[in-house]
PDB file of N, CA and C in Angstrom:
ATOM      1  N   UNK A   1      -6.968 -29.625 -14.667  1.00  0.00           N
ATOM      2  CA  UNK A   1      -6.302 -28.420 -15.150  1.00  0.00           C
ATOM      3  C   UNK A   1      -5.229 -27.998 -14.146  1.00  0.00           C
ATOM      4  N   UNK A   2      -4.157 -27.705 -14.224  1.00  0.00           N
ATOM      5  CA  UNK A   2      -2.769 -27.595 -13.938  1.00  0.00           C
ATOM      6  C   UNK A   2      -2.818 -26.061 -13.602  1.00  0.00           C
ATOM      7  N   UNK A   3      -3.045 -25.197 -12.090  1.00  0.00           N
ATOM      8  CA  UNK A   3      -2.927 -24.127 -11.688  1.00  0.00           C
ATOM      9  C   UNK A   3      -2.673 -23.884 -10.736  1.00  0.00           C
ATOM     10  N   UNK A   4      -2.411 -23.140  -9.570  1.00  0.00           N
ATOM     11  CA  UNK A   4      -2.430 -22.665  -8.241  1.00  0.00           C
ATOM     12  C   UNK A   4      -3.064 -23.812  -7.373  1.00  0.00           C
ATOM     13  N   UNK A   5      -4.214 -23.800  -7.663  1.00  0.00           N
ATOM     14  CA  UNK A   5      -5.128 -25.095  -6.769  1.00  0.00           C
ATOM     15  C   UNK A   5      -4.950 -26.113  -6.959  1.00  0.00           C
ATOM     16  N   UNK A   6      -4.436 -26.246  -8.196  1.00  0.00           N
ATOM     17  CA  UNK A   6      -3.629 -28.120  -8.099  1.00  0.00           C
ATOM     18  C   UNK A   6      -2.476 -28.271  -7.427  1.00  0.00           C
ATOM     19  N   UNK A   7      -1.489 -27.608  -7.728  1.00  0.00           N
ATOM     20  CA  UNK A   7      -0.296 -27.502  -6.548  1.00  0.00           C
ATOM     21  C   UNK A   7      -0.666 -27.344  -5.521  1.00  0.00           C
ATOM     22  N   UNK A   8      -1.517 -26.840  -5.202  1.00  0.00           N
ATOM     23  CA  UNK A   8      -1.541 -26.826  -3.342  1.00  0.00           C
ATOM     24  C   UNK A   8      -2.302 -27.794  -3.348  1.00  0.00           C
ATOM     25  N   UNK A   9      -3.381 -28.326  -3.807  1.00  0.00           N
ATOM     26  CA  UNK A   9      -4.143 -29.255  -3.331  1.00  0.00           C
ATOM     27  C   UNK A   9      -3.191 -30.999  -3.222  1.00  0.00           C
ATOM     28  N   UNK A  10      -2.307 -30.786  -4.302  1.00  0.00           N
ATOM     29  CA  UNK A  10      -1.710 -32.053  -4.041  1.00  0.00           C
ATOM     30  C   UNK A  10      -0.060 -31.757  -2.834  1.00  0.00           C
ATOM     31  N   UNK A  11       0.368 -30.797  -2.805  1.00  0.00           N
ATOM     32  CA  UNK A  11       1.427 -30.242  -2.036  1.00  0.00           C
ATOM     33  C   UNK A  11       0.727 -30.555  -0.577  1.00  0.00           C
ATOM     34  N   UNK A  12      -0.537 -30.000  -0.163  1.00  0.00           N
ATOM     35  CA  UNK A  12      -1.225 -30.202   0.984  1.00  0.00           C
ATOM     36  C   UNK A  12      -1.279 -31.687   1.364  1.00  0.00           C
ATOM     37  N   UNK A  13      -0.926 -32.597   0.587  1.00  0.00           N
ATOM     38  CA  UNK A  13      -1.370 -34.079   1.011  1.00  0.00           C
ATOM     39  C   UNK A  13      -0.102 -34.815   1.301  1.00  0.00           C
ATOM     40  N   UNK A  14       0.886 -34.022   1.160  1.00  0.00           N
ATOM     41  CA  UNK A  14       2.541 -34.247   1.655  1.00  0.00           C
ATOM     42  C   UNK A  14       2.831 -34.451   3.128  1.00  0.00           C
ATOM     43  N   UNK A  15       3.300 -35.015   3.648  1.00  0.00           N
ATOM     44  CA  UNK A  15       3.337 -35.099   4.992  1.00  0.00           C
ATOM     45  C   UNK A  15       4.709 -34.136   5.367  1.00  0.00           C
ATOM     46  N   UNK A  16       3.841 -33.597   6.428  1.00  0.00           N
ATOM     47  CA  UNK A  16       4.778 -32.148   6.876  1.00  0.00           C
ATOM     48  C   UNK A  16       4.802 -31.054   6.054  1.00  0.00           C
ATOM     49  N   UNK A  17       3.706 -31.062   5.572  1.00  0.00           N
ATOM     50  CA  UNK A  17       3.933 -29.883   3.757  1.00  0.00           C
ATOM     51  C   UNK A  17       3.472 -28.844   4.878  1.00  0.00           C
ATOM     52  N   UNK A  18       3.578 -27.792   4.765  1.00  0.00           N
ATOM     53  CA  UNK A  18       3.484 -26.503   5.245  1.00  0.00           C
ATOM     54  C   UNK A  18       3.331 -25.220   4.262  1.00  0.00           C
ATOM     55  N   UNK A  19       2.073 -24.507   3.955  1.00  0.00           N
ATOM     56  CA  UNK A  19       2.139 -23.348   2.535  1.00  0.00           C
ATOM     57  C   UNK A  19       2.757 -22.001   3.511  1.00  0.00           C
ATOM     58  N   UNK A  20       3.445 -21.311   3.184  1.00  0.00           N
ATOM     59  CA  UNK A  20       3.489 -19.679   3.792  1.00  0.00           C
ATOM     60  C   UNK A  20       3.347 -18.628   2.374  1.00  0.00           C
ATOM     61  N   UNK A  21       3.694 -17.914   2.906  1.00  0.00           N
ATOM     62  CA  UNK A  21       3.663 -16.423   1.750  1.00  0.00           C
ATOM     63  C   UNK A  21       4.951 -15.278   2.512  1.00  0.00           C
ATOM     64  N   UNK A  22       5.696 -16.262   2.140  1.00  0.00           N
ATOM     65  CA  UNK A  22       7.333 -14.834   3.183  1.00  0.00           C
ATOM     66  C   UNK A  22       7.020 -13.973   1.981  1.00  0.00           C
ATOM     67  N   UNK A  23       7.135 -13.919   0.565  1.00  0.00           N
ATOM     68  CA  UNK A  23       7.841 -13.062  -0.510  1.00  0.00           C
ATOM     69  C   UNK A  23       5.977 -12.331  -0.570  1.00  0.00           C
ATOM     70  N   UNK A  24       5.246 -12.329   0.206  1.00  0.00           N
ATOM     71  CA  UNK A  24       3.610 -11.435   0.226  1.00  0.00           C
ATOM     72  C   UNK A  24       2.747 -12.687  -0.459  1.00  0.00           C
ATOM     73  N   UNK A  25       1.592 -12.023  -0.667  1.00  0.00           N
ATOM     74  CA  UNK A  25       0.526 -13.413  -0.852  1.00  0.00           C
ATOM     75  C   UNK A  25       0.470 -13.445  -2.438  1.00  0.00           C
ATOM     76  N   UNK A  26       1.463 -12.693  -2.937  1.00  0.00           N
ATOM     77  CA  UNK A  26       0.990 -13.532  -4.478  1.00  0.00           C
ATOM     78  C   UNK A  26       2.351 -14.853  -4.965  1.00  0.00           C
ATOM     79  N   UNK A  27       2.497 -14.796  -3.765  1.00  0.00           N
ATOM     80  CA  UNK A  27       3.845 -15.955  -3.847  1.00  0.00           C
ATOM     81  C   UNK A  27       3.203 -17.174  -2.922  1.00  0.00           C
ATOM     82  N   UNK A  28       3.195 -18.711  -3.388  1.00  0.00           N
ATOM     83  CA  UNK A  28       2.499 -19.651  -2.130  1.00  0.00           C
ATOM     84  C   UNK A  28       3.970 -20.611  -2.084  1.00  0.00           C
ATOM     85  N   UNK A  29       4.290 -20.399  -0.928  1.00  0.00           N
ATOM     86  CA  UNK A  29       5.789 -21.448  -0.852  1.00  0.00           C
ATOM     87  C   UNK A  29       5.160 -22.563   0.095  1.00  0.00           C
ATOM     88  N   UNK A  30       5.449 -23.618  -0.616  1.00  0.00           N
ATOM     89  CA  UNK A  30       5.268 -24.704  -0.162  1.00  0.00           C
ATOM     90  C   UNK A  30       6.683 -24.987   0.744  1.00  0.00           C
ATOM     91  N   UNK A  31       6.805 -25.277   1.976  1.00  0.00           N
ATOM     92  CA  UNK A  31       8.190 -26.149   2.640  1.00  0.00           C
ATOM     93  C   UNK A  31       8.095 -27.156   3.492  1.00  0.00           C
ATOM     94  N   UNK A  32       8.719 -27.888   3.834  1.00  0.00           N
ATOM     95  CA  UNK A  32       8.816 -29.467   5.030  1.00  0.00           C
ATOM     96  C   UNK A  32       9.829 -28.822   5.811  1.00  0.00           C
ATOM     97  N   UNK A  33       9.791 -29.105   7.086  1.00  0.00           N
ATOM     98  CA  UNK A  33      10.713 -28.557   7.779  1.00  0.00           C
ATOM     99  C   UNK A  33      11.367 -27.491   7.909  1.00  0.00           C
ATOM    100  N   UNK A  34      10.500 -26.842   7.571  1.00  0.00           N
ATOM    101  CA  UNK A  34      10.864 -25.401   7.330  1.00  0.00           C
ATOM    102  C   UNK A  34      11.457 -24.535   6.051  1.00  0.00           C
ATOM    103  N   UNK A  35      11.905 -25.682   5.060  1.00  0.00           N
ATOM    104  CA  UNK A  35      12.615 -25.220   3.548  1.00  0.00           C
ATOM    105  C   UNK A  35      11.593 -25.615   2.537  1.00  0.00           C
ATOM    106  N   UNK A  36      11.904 -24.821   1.805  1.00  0.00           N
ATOM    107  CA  UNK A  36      10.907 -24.481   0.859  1.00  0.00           C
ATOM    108  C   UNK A  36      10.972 -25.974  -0.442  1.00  0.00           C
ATOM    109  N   UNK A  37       9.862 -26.202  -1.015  1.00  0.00           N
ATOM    110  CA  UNK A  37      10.563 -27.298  -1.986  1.00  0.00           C
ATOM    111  C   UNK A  37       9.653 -27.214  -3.144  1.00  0.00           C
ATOM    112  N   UNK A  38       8.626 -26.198  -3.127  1.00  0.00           N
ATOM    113  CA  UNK A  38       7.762 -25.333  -4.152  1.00  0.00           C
ATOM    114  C   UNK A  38       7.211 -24.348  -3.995  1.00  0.00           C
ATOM    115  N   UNK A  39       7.451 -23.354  -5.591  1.00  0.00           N
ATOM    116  CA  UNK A  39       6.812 -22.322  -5.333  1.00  0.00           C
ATOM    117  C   UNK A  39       6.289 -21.803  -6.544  1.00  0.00           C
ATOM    118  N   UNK A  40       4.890 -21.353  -5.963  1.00  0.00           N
ATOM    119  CA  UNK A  40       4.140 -20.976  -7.142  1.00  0.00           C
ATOM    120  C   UNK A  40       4.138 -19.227  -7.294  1.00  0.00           C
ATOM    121  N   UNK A  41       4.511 -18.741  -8.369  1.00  0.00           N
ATOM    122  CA  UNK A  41       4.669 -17.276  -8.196  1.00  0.00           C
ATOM    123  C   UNK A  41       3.436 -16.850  -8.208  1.00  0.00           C
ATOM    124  N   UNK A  42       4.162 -14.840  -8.502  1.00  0.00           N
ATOM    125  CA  UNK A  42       3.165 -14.159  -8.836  1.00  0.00           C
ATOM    126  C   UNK A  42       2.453 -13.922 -10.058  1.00  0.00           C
ATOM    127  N   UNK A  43       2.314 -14.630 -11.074  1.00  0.00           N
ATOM    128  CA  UNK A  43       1.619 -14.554 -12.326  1.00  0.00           C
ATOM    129  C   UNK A  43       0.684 -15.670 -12.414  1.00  0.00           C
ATOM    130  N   UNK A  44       1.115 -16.759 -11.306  1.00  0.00           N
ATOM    131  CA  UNK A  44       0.753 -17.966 -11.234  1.00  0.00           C
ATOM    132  C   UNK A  44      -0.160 -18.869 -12.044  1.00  0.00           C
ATOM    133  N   UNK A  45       1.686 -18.574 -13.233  1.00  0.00           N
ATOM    134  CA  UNK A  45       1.169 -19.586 -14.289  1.00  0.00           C
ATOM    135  C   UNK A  45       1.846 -20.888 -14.585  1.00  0.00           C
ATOM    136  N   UNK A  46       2.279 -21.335 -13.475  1.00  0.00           N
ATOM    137  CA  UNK A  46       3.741 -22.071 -13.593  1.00  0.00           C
ATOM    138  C   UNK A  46       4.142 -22.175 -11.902  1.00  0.00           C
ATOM    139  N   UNK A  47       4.968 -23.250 -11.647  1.00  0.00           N
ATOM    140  CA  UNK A  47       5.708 -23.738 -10.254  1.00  0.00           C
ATOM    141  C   UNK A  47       6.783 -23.927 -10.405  1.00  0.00           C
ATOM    142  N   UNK A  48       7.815 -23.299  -9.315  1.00  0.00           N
ATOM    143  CA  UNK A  48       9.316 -23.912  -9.316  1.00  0.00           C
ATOM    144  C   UNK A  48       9.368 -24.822  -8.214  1.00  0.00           C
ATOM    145  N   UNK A  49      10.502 -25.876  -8.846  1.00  0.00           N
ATOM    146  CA  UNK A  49      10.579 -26.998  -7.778  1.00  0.00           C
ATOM    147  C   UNK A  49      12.512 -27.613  -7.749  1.00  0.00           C
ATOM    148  N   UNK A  50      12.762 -28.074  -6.533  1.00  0.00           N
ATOM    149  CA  UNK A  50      13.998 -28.726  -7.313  1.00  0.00           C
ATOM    150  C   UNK A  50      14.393 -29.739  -7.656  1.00  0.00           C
ATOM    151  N   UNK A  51      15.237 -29.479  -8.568  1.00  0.00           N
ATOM    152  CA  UNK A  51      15.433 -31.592  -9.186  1.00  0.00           C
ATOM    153  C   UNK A  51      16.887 -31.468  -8.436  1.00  0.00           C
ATOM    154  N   UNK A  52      16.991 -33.240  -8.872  1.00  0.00           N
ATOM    155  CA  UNK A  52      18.283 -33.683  -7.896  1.00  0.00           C
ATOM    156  C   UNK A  52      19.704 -33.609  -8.113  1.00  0.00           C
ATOM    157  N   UNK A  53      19.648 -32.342  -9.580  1.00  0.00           N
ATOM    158  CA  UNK A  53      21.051 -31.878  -9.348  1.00  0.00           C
ATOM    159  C   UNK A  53      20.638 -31.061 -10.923  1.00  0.00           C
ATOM    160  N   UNK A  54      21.973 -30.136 -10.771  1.00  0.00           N
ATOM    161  CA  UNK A  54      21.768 -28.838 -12.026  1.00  0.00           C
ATOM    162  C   UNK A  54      21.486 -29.372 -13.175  1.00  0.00           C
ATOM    163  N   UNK A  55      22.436 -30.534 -13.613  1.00  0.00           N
ATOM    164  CA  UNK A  55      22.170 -31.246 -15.020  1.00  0.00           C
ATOM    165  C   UNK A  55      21.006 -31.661 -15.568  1.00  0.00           C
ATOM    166  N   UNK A  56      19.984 -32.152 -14.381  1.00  0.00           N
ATOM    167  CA  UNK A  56      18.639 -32.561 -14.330  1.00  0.00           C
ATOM    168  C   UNK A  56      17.662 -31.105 -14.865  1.00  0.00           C
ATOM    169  N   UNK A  57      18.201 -30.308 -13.809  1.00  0.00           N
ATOM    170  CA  UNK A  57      17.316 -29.251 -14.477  1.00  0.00           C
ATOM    171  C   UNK A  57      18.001 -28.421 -15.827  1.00  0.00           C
ATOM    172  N   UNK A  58      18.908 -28.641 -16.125  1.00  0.00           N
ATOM    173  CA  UNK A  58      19.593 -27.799 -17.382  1.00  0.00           C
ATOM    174  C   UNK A  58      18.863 -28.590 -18.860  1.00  0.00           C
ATOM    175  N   UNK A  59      18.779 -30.095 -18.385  1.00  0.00           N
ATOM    176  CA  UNK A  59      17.993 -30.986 -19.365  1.00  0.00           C
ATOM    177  C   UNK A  59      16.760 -30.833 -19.322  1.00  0.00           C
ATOM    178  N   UNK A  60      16.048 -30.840 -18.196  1.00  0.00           N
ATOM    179  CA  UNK A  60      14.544 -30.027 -18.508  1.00  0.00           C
ATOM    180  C   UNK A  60      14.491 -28.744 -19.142  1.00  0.00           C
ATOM    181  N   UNK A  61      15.510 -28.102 -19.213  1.00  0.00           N
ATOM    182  CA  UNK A  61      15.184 -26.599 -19.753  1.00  0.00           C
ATOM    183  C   UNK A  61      15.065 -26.684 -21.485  1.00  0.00           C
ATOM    184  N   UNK A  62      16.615 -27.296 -21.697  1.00  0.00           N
ATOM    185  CA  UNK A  62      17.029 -27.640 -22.967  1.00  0.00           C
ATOM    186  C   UNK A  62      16.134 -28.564 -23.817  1.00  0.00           C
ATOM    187  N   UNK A  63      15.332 -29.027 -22.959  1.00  0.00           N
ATOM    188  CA  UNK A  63      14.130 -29.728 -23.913  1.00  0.00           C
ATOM    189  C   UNK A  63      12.863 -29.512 -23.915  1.00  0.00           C
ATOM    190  N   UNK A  64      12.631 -28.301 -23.110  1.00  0.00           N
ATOM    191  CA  UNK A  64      11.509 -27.520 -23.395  1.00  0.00           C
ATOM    192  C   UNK A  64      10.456 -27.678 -22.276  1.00  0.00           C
ATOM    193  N   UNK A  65      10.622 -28.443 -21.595  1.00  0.00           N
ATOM    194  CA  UNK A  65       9.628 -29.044 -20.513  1.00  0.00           C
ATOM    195  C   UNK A  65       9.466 -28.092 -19.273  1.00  0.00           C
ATOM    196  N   UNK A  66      10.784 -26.977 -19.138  1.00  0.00           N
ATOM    197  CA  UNK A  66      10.860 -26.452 -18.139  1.00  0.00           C
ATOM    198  C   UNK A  66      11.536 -24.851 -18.524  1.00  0.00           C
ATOM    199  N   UNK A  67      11.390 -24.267 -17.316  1.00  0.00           N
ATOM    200  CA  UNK A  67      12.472 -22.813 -17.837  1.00  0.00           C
ATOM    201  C   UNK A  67      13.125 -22.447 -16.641  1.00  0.00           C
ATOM    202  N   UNK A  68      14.465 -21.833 -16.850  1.00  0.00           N
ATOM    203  CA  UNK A  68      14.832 -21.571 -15.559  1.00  0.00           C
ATOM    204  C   UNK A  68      13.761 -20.399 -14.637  1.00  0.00           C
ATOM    205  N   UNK A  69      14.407 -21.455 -13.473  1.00  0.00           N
ATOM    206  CA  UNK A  69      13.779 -20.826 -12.376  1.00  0.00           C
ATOM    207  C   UNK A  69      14.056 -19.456 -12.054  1.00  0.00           C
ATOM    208  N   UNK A  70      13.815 -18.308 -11.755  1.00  0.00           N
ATOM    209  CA  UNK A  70      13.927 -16.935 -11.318  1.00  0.00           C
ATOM    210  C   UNK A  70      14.612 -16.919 -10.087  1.00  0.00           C
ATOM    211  N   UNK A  71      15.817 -16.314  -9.547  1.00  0.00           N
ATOM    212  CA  UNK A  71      16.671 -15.895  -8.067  1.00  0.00           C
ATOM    213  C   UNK A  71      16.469 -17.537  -7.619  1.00  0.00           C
ATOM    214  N   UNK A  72      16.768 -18.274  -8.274  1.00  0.00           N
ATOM    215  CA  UNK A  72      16.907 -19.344  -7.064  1.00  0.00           C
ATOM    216  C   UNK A  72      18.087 -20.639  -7.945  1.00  0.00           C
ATOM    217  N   UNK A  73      18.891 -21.387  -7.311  1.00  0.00           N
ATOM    218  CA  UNK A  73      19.893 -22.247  -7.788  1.00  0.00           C
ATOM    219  C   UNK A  73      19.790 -22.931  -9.266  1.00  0.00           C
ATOM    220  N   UNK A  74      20.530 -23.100  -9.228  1.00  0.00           N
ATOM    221  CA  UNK A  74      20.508 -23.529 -10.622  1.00  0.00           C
ATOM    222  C   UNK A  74      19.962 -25.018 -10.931  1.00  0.00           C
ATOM    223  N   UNK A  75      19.853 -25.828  -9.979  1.00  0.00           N
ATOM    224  CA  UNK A  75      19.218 -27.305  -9.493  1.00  0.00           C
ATOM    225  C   UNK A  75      17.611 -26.788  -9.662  1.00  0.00           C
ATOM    226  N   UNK A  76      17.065 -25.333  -9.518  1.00  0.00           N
ATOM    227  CA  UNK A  76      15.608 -25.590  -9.828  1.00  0.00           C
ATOM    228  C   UNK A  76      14.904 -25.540 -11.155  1.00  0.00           C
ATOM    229  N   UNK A  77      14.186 -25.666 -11.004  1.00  0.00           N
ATOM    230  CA  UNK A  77      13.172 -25.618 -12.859  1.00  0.00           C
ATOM    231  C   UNK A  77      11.817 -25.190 -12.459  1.00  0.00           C
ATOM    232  N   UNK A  78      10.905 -24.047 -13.202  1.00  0.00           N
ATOM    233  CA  UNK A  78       9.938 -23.730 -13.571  1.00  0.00           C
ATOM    234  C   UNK A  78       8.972 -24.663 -14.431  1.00  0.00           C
ATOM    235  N   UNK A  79       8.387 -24.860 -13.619  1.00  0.00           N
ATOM    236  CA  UNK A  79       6.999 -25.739 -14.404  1.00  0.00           C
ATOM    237  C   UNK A  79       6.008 -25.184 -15.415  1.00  0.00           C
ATOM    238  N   UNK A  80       6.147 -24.214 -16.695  1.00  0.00           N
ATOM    239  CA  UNK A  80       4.735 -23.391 -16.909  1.00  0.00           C
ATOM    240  C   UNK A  80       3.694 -24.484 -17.162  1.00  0.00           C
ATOM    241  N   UNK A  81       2.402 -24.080 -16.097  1.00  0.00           N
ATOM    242  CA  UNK A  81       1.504 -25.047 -16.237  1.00  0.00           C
ATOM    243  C   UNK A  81       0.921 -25.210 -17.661  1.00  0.00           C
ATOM    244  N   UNK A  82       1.008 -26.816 -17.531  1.00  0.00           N
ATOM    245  CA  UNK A  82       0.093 -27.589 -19.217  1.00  0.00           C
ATOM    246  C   UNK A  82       1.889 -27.719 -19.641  1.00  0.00           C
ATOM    247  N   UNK A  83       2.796 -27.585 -19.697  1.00  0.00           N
ATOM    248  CA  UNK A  83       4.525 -27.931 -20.366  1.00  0.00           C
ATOM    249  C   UNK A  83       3.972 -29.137 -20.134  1.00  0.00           C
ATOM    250  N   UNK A  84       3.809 -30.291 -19.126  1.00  0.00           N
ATOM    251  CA  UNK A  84       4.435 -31.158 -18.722  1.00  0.00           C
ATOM    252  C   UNK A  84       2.768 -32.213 -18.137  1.00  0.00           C
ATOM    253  N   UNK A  85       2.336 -33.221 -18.456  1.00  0.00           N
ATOM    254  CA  UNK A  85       1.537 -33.688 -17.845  1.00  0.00           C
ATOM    255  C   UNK A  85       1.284 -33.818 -16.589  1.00  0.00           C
ATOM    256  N   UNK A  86      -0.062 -34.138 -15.585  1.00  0.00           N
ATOM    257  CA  UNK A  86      -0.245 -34.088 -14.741  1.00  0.00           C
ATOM    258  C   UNK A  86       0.503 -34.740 -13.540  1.00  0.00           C
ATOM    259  N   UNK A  87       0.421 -36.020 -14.320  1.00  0.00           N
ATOM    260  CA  UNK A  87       1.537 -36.851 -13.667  1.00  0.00           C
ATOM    261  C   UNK A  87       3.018 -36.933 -13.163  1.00  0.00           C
ATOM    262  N   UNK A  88       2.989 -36.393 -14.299  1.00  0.00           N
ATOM    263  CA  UNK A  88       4.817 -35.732 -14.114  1.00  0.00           C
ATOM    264  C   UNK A  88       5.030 -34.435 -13.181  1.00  0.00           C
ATOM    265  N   UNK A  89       4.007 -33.622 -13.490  1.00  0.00           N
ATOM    266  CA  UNK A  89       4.263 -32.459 -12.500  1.00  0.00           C
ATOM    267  C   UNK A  89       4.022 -32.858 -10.901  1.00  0.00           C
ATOM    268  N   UNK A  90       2.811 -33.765 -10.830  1.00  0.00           N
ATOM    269  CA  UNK A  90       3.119 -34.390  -9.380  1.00  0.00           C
ATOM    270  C   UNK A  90       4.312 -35.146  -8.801  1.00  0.00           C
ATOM    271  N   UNK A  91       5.143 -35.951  -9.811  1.00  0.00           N
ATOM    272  CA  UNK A  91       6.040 -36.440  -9.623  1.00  0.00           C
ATOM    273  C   UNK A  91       7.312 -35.551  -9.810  1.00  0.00           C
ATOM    274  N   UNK A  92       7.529 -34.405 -10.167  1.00  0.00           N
ATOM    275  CA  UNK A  92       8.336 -33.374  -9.697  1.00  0.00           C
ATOM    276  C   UNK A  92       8.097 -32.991  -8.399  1.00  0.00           C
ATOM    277  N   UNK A  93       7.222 -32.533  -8.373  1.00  0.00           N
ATOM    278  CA  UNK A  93       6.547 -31.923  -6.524  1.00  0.00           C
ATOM    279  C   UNK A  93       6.919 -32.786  -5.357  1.00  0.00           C
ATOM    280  N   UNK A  94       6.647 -33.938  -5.842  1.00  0.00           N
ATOM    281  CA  UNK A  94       6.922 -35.413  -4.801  1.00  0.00           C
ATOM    282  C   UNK A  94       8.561 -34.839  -4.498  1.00  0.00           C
ATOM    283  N   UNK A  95       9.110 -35.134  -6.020  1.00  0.00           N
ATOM    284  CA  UNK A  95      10.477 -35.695  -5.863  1.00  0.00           C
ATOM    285  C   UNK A  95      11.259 -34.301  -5.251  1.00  0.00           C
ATOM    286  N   UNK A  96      10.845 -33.002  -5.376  1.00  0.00           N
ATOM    287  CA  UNK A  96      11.416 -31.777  -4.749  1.00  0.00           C
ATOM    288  C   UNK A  96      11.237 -32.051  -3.300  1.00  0.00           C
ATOM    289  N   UNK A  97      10.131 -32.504  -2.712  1.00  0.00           N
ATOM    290  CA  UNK A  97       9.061 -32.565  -1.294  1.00  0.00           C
ATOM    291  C   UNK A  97      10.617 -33.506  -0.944  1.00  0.00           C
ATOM    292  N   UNK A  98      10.554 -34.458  -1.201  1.00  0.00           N
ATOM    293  CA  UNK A  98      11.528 -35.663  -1.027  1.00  0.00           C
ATOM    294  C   UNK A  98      13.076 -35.210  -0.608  1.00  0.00           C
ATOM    295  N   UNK A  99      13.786 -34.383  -2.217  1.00  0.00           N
ATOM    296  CA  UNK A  99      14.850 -34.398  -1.812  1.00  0.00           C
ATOM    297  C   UNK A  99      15.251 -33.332  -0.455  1.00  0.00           C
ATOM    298  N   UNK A 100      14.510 -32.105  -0.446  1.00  0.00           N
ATOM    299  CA  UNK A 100      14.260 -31.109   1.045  1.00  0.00           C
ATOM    300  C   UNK A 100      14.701 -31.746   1.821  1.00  0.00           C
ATOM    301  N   UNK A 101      13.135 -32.837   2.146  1.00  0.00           N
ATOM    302  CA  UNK A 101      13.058 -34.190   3.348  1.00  0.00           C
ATOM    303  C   UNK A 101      14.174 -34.591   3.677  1.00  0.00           C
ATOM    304  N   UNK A 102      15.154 -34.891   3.021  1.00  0.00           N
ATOM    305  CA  UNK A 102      16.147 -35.907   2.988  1.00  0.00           C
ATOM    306  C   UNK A 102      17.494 -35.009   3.432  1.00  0.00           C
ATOM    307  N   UNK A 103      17.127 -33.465   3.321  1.00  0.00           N
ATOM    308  CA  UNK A 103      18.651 -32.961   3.620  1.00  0.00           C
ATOM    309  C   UNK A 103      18.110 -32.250   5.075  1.00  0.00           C
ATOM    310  N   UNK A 104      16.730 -32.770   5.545  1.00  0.00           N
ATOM    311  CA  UNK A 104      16.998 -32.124   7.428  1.00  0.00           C
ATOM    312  C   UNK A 104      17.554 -33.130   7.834  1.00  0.00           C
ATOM    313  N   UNK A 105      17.294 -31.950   8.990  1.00  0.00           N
ATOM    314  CA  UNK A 105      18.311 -33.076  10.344  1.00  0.00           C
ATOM    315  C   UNK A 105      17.220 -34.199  10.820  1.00  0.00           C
ATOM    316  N   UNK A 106      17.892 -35.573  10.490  1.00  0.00           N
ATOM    317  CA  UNK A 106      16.995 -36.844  11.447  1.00  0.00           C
ATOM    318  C   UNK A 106      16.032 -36.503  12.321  1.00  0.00           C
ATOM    319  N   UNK A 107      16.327 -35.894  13.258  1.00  0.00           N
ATOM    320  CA  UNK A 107      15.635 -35.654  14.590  1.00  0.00           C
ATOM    321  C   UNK A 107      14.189 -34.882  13.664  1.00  0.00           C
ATOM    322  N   UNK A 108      14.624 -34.150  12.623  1.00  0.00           N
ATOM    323  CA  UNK A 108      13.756 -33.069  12.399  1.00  0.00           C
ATOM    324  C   UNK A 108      12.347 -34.257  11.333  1.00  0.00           C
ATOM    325  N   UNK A 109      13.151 -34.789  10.565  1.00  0.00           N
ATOM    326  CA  UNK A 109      12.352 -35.985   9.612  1.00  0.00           C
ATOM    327  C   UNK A 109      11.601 -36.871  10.694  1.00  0.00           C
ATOM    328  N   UNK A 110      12.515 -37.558  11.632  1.00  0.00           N
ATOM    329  CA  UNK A 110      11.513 -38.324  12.484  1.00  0.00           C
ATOM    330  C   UNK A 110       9.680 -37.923  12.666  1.00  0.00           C
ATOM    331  N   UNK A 111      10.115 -36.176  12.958  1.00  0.00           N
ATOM    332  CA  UNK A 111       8.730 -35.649  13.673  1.00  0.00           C
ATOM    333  C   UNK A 111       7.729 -35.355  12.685  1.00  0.00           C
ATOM    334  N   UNK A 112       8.093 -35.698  11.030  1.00  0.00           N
ATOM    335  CA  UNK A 112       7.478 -35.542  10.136  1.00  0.00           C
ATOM    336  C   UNK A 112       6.270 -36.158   9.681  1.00  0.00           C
ATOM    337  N   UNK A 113       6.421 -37.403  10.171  1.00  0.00           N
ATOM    338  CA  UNK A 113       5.582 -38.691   9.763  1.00  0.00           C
ATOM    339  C   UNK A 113       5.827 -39.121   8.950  1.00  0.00           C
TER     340      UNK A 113
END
């Protein structure tokens, strides 16, 4: 079942995954290196994550799989949990975890594992 504890439980197995609560504790932000690359709100019925460019997420929206994300770029998408199979929602999470990863600084990825 697709909720709060599945996102973190698989977000937690990310290397360098880090949970905080900047926006108070009914917000769980997942980040690597310090930037955020999921977040589960406060109704927490659903996760935002980002895909690898606006079009990606404008096509998840437009086909129902996703909704825009709330105050955040237009590259992200809202997951409401059960839209989207299990699989796929891990493989969003991955691929958000990923693209973050990929825009620190070297020095900073090295220390990641």
């Amino acid at each position: 079942m697709q909720d709060r504890a599945f996102v973190n439980g698989f977000c937690a197995g990310l290397p360098g995954a880090e949970v905080s609560q900047p926006f108070g504790p009914e917000h769980d932000c997942w980040k690597v290196g310090g930037k955020i690359f999921a977040i589960v709100g406060q109704r927490g019925d659903g996760v935002s994550v980002k895909t690898d460019h606006v079009e990606t997420a404008r096509l998840l929206i437009e086909t129902g799989r996703a909704v825009r994300a709330p105050y955040l770029h237009a590259s992200w998408a809202r997951f409401p949990f059960g839209a989207v199979p299990d699989a796929e929602l891990r493989e969003r999470l991955e691929t958000s975890w990923r693209l973050i990863r990929a825009g620190l600084p070297k020095k900073v990825q090295a220390g990641l594992g």
